[in-house]
Protein backbone atom coordinates (compact mmCIF):
# COMPACT_ATOMS: atom_id res chain seq x y z
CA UNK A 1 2.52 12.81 33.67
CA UNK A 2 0.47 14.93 31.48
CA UNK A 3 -3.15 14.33 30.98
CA UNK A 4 -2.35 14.09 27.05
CA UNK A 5 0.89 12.43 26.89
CA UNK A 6 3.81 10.74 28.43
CA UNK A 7 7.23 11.19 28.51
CA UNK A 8 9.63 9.34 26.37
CA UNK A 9 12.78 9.12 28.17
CA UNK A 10 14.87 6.17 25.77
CA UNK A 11 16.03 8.76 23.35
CA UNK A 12 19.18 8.87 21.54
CA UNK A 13 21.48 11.75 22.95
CA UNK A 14 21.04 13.87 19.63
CA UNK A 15 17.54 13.78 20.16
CA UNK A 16 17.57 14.64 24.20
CA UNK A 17 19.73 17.54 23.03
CA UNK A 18 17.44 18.66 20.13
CA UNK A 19 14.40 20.66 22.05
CA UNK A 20 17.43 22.34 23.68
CA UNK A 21 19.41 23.67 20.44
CA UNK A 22 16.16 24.80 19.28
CA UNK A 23 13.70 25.07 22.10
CA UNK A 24 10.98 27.17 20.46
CA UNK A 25 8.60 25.00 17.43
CA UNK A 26 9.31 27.95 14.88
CA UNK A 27 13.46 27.37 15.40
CA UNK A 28 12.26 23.38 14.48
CA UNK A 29 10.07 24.22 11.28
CA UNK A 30 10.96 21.98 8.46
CA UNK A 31 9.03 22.56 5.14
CA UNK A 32 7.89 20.26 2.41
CA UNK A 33 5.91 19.96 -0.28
CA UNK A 34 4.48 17.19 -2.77
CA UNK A 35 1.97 17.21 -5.58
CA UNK A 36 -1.42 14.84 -5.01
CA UNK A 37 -2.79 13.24 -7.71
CA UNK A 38 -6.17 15.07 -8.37
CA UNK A 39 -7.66 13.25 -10.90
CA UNK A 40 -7.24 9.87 -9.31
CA UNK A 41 -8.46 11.12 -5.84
CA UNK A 42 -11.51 12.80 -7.69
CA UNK A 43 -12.00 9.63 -9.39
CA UNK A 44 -12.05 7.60 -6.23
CA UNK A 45 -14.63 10.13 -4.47
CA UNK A 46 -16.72 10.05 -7.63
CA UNK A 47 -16.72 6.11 -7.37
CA UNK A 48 -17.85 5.96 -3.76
CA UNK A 49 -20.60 8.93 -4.12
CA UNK A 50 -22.05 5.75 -7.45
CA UNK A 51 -21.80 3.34 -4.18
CA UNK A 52 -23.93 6.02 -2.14
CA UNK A 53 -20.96 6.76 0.19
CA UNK A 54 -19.34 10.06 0.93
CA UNK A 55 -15.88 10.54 1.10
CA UNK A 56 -14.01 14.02 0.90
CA UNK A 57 -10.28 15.64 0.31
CA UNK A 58 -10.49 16.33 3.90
CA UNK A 59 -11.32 12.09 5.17
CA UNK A 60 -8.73 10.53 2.51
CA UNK A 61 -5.69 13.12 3.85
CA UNK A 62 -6.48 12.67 7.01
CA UNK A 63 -7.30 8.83 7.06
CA UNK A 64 -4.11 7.91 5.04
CA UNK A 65 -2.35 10.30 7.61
CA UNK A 66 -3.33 8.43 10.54
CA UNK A 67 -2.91 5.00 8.85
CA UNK A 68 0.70 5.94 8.27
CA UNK A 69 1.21 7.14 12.18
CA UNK A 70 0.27 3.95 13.29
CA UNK A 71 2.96 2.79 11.47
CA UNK A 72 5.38 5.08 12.42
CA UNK A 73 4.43 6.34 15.79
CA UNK A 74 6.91 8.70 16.50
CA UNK A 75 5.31 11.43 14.06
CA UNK A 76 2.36 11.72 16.76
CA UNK A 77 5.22 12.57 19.18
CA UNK A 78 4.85 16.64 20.76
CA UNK A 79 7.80 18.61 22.86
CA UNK A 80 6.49 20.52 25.64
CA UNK A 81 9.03 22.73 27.94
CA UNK A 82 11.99 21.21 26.29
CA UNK A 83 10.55 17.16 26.61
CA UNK A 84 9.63 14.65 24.05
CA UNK A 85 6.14 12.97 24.73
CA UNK A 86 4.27 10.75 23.20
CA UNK A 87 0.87 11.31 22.60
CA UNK A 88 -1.85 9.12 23.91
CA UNK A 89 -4.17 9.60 21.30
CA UNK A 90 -5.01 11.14 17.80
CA UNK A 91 -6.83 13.78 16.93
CA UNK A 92 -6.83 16.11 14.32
CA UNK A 93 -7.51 20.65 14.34
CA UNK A 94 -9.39 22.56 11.14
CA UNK A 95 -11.00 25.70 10.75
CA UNK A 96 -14.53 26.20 9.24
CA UNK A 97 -16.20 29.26 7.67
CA UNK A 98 -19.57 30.06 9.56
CA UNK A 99 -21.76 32.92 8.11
CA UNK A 100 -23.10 35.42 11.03
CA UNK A 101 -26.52 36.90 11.05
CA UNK A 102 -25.40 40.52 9.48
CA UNK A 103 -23.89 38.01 6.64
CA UNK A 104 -19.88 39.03 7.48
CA UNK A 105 -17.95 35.56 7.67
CA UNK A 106 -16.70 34.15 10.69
CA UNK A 107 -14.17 31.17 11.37
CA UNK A 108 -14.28 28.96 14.55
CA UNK A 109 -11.74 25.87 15.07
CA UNK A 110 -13.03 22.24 15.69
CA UNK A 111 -11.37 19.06 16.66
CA UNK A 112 -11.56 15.99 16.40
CA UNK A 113 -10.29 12.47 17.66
CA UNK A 114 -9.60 9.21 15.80
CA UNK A 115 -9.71 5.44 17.05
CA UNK A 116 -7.59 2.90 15.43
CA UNK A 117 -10.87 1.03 14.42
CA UNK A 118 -11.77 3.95 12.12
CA UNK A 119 -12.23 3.56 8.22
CA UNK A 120 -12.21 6.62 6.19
CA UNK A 121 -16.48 6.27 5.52
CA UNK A 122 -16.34 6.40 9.72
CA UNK A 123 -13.51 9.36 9.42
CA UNK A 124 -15.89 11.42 7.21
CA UNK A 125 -19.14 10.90 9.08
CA UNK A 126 -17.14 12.34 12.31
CA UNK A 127 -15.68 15.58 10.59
CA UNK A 128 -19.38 15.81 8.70
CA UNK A 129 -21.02 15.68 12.47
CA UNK A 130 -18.66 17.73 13.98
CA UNK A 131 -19.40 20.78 11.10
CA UNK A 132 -23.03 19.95 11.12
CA UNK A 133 -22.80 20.90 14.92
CA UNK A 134 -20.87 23.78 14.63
CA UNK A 135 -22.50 25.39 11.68
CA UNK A 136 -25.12 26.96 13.01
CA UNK A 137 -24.56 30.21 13.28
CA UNK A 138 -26.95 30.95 16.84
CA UNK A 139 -24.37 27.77 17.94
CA UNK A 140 -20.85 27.99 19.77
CA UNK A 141 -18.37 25.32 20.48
CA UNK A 142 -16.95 25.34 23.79
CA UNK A 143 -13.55 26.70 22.30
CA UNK A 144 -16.11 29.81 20.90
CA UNK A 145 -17.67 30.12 24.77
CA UNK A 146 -14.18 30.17 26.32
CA UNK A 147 -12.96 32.59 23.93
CA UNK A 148 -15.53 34.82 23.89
CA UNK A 149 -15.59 35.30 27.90
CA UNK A 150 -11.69 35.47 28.30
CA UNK A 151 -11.47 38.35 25.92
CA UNK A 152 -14.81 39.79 26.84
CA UNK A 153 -12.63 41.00 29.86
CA UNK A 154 -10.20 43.65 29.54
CA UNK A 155 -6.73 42.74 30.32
CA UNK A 156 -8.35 38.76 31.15
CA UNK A 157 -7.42 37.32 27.95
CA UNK A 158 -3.24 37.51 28.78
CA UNK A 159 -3.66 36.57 32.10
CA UNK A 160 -5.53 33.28 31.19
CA UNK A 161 -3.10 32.52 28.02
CA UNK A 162 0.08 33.84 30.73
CA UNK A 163 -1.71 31.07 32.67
CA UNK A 164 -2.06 28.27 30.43
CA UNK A 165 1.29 28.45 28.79
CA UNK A 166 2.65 28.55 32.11
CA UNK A 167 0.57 25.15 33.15
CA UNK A 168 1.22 23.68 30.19
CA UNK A 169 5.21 24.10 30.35
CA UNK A 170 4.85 22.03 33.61
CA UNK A 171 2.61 19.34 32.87
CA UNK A 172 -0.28 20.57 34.86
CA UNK A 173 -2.58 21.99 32.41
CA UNK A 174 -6.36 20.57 33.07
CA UNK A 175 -7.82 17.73 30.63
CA UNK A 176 -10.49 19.72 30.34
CA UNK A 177 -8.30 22.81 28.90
CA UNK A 178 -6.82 20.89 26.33
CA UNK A 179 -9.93 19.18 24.81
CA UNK A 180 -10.63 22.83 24.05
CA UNK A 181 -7.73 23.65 22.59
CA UNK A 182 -7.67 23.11 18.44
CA UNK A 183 -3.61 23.92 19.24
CA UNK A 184 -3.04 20.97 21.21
CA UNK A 185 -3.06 18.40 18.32
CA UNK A 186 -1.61 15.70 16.72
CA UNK A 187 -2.15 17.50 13.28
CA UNK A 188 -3.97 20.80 12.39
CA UNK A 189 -4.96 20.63 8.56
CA UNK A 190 -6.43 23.30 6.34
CA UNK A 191 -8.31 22.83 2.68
CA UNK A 192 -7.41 25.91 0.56
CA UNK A 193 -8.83 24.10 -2.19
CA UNK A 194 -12.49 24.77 -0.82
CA UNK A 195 -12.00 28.45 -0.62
CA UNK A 196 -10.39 28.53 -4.17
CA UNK A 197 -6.98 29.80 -2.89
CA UNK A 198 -3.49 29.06 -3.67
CA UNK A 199 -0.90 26.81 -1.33
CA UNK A 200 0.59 28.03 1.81
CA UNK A 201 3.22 26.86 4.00
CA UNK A 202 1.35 27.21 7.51
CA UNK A 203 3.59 27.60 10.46
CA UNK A 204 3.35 25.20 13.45
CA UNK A 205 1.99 26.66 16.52
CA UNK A 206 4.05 27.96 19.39
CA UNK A 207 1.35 27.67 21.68
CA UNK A 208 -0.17 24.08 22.35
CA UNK A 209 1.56 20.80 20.92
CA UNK A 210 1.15 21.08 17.27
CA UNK A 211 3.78 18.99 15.62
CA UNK A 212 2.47 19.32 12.32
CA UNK A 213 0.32 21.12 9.88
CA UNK A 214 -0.87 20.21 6.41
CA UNK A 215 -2.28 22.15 4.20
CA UNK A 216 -3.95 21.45 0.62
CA UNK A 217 -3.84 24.03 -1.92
CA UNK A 218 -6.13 24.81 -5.18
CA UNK A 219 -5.66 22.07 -7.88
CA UNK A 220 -3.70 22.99 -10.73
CA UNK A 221 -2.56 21.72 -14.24
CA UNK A 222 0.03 18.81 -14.33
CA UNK A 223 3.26 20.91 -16.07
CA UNK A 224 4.59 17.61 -16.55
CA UNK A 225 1.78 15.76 -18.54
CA UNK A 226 2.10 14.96 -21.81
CA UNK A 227 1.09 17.00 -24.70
CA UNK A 228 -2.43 17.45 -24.99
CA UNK A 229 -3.15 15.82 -21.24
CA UNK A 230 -5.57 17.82 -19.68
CA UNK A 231 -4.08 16.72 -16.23
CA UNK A 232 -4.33 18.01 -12.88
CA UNK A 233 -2.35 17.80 -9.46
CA UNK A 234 -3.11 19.60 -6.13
CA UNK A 235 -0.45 21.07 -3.70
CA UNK A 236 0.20 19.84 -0.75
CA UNK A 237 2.72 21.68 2.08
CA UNK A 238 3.73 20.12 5.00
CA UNK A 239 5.24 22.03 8.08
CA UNK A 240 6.65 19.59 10.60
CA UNK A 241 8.81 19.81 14.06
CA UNK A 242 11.92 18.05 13.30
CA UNK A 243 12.23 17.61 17.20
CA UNK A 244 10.23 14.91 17.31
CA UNK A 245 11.75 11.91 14.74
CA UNK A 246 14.67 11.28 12.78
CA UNK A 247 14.76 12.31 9.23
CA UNK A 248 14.56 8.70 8.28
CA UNK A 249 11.94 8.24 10.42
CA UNK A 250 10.26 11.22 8.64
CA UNK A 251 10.98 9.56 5.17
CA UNK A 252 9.53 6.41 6.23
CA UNK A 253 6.01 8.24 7.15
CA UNK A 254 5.72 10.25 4.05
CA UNK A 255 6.30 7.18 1.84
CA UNK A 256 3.57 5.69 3.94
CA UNK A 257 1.24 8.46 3.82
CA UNK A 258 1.91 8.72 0.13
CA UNK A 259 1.50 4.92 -0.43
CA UNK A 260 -2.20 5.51 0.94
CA UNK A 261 -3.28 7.80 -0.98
CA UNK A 262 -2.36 6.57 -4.05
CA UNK A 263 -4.22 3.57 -2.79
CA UNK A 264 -7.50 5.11 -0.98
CA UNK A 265 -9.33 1.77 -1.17
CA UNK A 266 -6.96 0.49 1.65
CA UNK A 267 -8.33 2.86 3.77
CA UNK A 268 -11.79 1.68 3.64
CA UNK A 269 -10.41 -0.90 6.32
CA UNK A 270 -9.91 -0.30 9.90
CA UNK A 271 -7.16 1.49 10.18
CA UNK A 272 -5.02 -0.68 12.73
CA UNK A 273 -4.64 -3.38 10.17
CA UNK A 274 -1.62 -1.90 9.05
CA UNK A 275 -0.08 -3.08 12.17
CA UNK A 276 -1.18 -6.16 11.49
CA UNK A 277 0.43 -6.12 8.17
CA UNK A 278 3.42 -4.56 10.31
CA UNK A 279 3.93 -7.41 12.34
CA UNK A 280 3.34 -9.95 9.66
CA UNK A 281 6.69 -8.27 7.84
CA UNK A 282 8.35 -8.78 10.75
């Protein structure tokens, strides 16, 4: 049993087979792509920033993200050497821009984990902590630490990733390890839009347990508002292992995820109530 997941053993024999006609994540990248409503999500910040309460791009994607996974639970599902497992937690992998001391930019990767209880105000505090922590320039996260010594070594750096992959491919890979590792994720998300820069379709990693990655792109005009609608929408790609749930099963997600952001004020309750609501369909 791995430290971050379990094996999931009642498959369907098309899925067994699947991590074996395409064992590698990049031979299982799917691509898709849907326009956000900008204006309505601006709108929505706007009204909770008159309340006194902060929510960001960043807290709404990822809150109606996780909403939707606990209603479809597969999508936080990860193949490893081959095996489906299901992950026994959620947690989610961005990048931030830090500013050294000679004033050249620098990136370092930070992580962070989710409870069922959250709310989207609770979602943003975390990733706000997390940056606050991180931002100083004189500061480095663990991940920065371990980097920084395994390639301060010549030749160290391939042994130790030789290593880990290895460990990993057999389930043996230290807790610790992958707490430190942004690539062991549920989801790893980038925000283009704060850097001003166009859309990309991000690959998933091969390294780690990244099933997905979402990225948001810079807002642009509606093409399909009416005349004389100033109008705006804002790219959204999604790259996703197809390994890990059934195209339905993908559908179903994505109309969830979409359903909650085009409601945000949903997510202002704990999260877990959509199970509730779940059950009560049932």
């Amino acid at each position: 049993m791995r430290p971050d997941g379990t094996r999931v053993r009642d498959l369907t024999a098309i899925m067994q087979a699947l991590p074996y006609v395409m064992p590698k994540r990049y031979d299982a990248q799917n691509w898709a792509e849907e326009y956000l409503d900008e204006d309505a999500i601006r709108d929505y910040i706007r009204a909770k920033r008159r309340e006194g309460r902060t929510v960001t791009h960043m807290s709404l994607l990822v809150s109606a993200y996780y909403r939707a996974v606990l209603k479809n639970p597969k999508i936080n599902y990860f193949v490893m050497n081959r095996r489906i497992y299901k992950r026994n937690h959620f947690c989610f992998s961005f990048v931030i821009l830090k500013t050294r001391a000679d004033g050249t930019p620098d990136e370092t990767s930070l992580k962070v984990y989710l409870e069922p209880e959250d709310t989207v105000f609770t979602v943003t505090e975390k990733i706000r902590s997390t940056i606050e922590k991180n931002q100083n320039v004189r500061h480095n996260n663990d991940t920065d630490r371990f980097a920084k010594f395994a390639f301060g070594v010549p030749g160290l750096a391939r042994a130790v990733f030789a290593l880990a992959g290895f460990l990993d491919r057999h389930d043996l890979l230290p807790k610790s390890i992958i707490e430190l590792s942004p690539f062991h994720t549920s989801l790893f998300v980038t925000n283009l839009a704060s850097i001003n820069t166009p859309c990309i379709f991000h690959h998933c990693y091969e390294f780690g347990t990244t099933s997905v990655f979402v990225c948001m792109g810079r807002p642009v005009p509606d093409p399909l508002a009416p005349e004389g609608v100033r109008k705006k929408i804002m790219p959204m790609s999604v790259v996703m292992d197809e390994r890990i749930a059934t195209g339905i099963e993908y559908s179903r997600f994505f109309a969830e995820l979409f359903r909650n952001l085009k409601h945000p004020e949903s997510l202002e309750e704990p999260f877990n109530s959509v199970l509730a609501e779940k059950a009560a369909v049932k």
